[in-house]
C-alpha atoms as a PDB file:
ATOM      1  CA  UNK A   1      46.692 164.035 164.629  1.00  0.00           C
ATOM      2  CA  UNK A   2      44.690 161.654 166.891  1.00  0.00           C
ATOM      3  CA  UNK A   3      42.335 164.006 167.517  1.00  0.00           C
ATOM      4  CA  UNK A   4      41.699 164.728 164.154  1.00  0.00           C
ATOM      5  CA  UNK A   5      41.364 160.971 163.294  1.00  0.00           C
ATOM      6  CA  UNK A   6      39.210 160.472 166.469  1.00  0.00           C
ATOM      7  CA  UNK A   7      37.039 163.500 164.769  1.00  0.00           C
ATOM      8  CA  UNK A   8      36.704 161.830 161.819  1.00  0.00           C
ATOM      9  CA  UNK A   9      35.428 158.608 163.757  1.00  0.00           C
ATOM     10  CA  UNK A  10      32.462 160.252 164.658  1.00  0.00           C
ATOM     11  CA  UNK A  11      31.664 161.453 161.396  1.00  0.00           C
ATOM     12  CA  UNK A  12      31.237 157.893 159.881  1.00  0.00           C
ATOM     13  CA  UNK A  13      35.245 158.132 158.582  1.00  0.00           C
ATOM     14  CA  UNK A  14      36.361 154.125 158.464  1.00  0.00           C
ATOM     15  CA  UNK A  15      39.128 154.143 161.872  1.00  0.00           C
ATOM     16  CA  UNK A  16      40.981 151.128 162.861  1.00  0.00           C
ATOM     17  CA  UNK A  17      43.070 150.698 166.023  1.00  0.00           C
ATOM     18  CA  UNK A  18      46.535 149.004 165.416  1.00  0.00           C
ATOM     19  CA  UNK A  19      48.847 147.272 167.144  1.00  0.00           C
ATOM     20  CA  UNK A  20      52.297 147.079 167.443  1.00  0.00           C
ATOM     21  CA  UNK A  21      51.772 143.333 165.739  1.00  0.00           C
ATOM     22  CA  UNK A  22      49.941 145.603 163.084  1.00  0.00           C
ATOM     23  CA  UNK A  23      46.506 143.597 164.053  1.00  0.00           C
ATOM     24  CA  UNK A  24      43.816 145.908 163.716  1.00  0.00           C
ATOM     25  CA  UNK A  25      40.175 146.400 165.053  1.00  0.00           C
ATOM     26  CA  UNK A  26      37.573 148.894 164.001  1.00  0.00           C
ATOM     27  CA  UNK A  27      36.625 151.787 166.482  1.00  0.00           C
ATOM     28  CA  UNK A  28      33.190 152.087 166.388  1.00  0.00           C
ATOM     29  CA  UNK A  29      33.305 155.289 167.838  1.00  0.00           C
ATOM     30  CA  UNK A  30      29.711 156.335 166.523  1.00  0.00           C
ATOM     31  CA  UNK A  31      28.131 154.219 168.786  1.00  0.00           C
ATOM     32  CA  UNK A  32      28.899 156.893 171.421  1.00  0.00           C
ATOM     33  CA  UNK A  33      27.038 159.414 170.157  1.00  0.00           C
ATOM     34  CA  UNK A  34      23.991 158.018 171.551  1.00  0.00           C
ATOM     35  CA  UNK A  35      22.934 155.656 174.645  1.00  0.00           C
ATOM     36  CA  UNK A  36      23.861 151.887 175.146  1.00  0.00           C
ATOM     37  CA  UNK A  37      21.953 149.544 176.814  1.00  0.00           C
ATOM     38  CA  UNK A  38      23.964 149.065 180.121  1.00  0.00           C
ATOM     39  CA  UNK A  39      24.030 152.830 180.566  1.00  0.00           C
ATOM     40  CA  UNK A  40      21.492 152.831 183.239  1.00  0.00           C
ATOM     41  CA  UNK A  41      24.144 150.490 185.560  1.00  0.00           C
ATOM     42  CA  UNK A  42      26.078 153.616 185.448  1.00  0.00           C
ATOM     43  CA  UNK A  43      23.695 156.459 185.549  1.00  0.00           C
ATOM     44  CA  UNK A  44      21.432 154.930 188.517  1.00  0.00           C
ATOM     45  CA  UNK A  45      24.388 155.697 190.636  1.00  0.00           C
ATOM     46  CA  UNK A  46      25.323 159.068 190.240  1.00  0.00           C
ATOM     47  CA  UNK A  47      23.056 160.997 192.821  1.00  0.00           C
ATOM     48  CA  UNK A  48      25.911 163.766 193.310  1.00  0.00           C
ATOM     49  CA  UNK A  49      28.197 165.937 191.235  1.00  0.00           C
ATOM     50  CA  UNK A  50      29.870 163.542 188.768  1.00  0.00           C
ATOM     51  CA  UNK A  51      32.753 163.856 186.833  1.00  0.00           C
ATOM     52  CA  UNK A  52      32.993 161.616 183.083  1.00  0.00           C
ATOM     53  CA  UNK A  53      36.377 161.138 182.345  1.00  0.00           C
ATOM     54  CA  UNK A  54      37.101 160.451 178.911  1.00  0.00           C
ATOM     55  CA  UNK A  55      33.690 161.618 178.306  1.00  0.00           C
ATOM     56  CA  UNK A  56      33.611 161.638 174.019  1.00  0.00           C
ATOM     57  CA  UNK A  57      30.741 162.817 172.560  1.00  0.00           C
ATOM     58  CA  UNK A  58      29.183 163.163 175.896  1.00  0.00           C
ATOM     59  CA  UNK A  59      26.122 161.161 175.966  1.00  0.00           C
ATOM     60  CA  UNK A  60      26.812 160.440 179.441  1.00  0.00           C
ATOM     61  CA  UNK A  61      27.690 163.751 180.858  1.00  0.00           C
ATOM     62  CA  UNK A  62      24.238 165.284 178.519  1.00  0.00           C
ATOM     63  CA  UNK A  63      21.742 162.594 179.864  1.00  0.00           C
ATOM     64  CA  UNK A  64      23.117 163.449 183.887  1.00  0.00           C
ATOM     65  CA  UNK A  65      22.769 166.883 182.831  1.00  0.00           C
ATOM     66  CA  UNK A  66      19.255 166.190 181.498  1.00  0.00           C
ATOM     67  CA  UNK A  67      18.235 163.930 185.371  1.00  0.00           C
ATOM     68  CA  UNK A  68      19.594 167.657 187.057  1.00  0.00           C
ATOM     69  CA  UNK A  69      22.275 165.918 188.060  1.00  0.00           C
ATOM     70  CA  UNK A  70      25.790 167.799 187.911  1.00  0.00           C
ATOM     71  CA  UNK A  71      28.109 166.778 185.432  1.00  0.00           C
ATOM     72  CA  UNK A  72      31.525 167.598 183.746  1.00  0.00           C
ATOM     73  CA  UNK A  73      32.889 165.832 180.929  1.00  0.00           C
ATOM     74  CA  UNK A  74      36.833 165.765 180.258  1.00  0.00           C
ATOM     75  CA  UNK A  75      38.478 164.628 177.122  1.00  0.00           C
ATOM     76  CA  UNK A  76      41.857 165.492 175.188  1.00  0.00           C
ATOM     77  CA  UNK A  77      39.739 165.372 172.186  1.00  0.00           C
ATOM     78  CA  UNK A  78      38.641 169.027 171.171  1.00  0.00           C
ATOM     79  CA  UNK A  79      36.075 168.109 168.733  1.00  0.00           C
ATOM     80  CA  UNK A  80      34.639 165.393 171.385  1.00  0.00           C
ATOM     81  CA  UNK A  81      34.270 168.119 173.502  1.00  0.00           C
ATOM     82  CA  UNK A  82      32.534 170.913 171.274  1.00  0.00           C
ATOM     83  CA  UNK A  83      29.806 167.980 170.534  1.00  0.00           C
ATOM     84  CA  UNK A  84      29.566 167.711 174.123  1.00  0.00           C
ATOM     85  CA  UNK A  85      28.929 170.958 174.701  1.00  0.00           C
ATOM     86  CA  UNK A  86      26.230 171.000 171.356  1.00  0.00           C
ATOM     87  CA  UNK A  87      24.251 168.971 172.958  1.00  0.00           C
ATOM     88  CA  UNK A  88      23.723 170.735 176.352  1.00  0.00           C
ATOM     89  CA  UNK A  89      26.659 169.044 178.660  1.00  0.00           C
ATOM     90  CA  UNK A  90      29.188 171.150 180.133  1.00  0.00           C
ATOM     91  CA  UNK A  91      32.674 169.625 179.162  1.00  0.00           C
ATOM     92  CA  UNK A  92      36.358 171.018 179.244  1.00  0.00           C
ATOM     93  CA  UNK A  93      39.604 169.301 176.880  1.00  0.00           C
ATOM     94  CA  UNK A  94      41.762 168.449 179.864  1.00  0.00           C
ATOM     95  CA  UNK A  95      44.121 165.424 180.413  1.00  0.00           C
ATOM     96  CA  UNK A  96      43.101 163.639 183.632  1.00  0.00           C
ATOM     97  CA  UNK A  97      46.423 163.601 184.755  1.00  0.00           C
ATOM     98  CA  UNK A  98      46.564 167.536 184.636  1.00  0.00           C
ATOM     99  CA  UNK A  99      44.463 170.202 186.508  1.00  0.00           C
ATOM    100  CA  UNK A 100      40.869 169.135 186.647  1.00  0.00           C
ATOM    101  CA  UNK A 101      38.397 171.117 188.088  1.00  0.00           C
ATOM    102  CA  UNK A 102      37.165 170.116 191.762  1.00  0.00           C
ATOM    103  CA  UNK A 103      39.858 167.821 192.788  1.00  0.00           C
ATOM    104  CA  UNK A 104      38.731 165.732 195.494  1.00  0.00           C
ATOM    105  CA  UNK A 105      35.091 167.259 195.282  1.00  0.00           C
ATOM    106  CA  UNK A 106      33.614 164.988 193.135  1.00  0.00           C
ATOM    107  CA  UNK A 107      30.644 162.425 194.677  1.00  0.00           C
ATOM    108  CA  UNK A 108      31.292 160.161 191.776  1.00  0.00           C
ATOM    109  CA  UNK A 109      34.053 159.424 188.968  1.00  0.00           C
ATOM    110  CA  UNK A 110      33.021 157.479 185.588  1.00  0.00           C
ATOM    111  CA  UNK A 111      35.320 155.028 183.419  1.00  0.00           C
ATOM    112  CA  UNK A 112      33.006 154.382 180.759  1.00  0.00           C
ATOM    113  CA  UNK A 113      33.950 152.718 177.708  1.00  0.00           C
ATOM    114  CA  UNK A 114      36.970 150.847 178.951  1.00  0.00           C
ATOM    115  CA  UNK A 115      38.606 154.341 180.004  1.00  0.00           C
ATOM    116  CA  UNK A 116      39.904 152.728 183.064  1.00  0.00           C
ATOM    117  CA  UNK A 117      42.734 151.670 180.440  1.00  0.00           C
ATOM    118  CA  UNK A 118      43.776 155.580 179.607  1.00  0.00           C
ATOM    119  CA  UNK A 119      47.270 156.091 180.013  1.00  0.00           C
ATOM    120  CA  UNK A 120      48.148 152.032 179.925  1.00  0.00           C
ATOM    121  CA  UNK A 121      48.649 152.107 183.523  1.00  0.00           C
ATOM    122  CA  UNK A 122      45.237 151.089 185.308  1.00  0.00           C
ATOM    123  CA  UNK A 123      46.889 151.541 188.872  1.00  0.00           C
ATOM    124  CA  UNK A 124      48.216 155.148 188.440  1.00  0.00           C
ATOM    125  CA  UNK A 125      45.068 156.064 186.754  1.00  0.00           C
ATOM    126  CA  UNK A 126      43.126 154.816 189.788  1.00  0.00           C
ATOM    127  CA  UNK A 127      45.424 156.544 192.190  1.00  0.00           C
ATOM    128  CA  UNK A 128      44.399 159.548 190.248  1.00  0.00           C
ATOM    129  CA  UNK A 129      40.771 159.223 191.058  1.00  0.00           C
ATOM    130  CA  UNK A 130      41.727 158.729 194.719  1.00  0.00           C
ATOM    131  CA  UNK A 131      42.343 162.244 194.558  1.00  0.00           C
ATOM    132  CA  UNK A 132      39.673 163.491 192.278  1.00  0.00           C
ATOM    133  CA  UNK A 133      36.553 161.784 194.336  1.00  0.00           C
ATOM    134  CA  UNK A 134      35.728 163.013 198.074  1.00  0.00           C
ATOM    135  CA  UNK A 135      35.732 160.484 200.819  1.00  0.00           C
ATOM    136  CA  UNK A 136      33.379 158.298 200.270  1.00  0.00           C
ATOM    137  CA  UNK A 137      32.870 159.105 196.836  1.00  0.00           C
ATOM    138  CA  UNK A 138      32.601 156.344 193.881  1.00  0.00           C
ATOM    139  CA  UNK A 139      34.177 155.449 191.183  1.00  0.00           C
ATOM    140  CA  UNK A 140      32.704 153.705 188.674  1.00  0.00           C
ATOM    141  CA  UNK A 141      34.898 151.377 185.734  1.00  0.00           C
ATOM    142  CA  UNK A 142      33.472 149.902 182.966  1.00  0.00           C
ATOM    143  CA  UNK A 143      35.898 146.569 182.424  1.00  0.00           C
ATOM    144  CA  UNK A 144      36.237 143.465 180.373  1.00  0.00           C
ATOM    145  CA  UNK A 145      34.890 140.094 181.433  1.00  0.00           C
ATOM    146  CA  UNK A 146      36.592 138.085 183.632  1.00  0.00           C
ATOM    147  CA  UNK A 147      37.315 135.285 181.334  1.00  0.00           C
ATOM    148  CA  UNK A 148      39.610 138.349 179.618  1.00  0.00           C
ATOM    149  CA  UNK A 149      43.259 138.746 179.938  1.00  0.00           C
ATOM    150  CA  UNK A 150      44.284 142.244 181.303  1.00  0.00           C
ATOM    151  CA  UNK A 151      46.428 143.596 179.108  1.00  0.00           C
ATOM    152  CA  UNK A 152      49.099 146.960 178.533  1.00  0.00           C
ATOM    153  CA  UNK A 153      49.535 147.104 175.058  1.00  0.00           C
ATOM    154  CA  UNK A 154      51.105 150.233 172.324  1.00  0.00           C
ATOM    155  CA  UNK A 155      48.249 151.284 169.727  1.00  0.00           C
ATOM    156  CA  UNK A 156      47.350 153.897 167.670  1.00  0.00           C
ATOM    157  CA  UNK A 157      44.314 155.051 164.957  1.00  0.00           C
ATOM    158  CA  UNK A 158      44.847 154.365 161.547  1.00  0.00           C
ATOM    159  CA  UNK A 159      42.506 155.708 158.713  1.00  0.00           C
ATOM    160  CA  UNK A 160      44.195 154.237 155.124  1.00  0.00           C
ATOM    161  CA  UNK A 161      47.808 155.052 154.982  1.00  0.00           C
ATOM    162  CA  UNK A 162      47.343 157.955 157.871  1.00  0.00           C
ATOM    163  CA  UNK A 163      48.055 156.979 161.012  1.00  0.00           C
ATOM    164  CA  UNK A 164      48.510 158.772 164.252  1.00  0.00           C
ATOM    165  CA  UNK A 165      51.678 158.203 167.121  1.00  0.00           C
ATOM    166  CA  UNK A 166      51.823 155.877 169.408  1.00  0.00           C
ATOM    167  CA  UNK A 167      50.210 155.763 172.757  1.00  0.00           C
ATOM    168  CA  UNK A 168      49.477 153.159 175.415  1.00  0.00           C
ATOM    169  CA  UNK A 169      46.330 151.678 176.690  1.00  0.00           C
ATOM    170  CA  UNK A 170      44.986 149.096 178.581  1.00  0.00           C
ATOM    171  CA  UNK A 171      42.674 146.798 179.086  1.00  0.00           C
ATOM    172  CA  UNK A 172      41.074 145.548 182.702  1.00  0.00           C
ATOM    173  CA  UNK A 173      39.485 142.039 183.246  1.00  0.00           C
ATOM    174  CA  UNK A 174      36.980 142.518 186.468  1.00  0.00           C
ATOM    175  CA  UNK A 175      38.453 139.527 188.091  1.00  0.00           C
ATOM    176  CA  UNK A 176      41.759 142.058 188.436  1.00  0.00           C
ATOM    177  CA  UNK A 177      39.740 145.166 189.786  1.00  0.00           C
ATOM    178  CA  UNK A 178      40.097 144.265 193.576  1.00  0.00           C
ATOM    179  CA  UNK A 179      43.940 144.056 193.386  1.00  0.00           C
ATOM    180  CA  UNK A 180      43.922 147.263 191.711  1.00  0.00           C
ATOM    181  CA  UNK A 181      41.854 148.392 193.894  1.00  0.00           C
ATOM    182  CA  UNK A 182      43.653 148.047 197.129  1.00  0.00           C
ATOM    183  CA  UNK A 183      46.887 149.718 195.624  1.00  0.00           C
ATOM    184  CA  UNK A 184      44.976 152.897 194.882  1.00  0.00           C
ATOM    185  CA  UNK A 185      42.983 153.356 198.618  1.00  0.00           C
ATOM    186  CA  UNK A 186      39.445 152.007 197.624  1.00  0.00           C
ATOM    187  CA  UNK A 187      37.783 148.865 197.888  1.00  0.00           C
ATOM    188  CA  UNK A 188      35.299 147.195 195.133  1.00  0.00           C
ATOM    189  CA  UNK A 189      32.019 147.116 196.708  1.00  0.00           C
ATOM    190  CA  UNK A 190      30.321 145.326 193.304  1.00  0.00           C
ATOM    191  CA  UNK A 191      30.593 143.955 189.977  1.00  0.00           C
ATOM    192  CA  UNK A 192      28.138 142.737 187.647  1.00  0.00           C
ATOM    193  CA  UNK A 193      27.214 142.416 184.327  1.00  0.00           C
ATOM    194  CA  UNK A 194      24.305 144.083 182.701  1.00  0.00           C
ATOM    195  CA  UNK A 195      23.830 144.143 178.828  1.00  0.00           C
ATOM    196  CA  UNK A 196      26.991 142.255 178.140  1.00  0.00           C
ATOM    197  CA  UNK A 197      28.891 145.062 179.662  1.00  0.00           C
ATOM    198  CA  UNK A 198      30.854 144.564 183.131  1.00  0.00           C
ATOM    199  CA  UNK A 199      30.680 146.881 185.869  1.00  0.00           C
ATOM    200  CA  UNK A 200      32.927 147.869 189.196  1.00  0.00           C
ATOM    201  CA  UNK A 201      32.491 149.449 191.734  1.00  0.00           C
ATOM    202  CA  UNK A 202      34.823 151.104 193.923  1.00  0.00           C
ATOM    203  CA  UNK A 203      34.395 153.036 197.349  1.00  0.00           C
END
């Protein structure tokens, strides 16, 4: 079911995130479908084989495809994935937390879009990428400002009076990425903001 609301997202269909408080927000999911100023922060930086997790629609893993630069995108989404693939990027539906391709091969790991809150648990996630990037290799988290709470919370997607289950997520200020950091074996070599998005860093 959350795929199939997700899918319906990116066709224009009206989805709002809910809370447990029953507060909801729009997911502009569209907006993924093409490139967003502040991409480049991300894109500069991956010289060697790169690995998108939570990829979407792909316009990340297509445009490092497009520089020559290799690229996989992973998402549990199936129809994220085929419109990956439509547009030229190689991408597989796999759960980060199960088998991924190239474990501990990858030069560079990306948490666009606030994925470094998949799963609602920002430090096992990271411990996960530990694993997934070689030594030396970067990973780099797209977060929320550092005037922003982190926060854990239960949502799901609601379109009218269909809604899908429960899952957590989370959400990362920057000023909390060093902590993290240190629990999972890397250290935050930078953090900026470019476009009104913040960046980290991690080594």
């Amino acid at each position: 079911m959350i795929g199939r609301l997700y899918a319906h997202s990116l066709n224009g269909a009206e989805i709002d995130i809910e809370g447990e408080d029953g507060r909801r927000r729009p997911l502009d999911a569209m907006r993924w479908l093409d490139p967003i100023d502040g991409d480049e922060a991300m894109l500069s930086r991956c010289a060697g084989p790169t690995l998108d997790v939570g990829s979407g629609p792909g316009r990340l893993t297509v445009e490092l495809a497009r520089r020559g630069v290799a690229a996989l995108g992973i998402d549990v989404t199936p129809h994220a994935v085929r419109l990956t693939r439509r547009a030229g990027g190689l991408a597989l539906c796999r759960d980060v937390f199960g088998r991924v391709p190239g474990v501990g091969r990858w030069a560079t790991a990306l948490l666009a879009d606030g994925n470094i809150g998949i799963g609602g648990d920002p430090a096992a996630l990271l411990r996960r990428m530990r694993e997934l990037v070689r030594p030396g290799g970067e990973v780099i988290a797209e977060v929320a400002p550092p005037d922003m709470p982190s926060t854990v919370e239960r949502v799901r997607l609601r379109h009218g009076a269909v809604t899908g289950p429960w899952f957590r997520w989370a959400g990362v200020s920057v000023s909390d990425v060093p902590a993290l950091a240190r629990g999972s074996g890397f250290t935050v070599t930078d953090r900026h903001e470019e476009a009104g998005r913040w960046f980290a860093y991690l080594r």
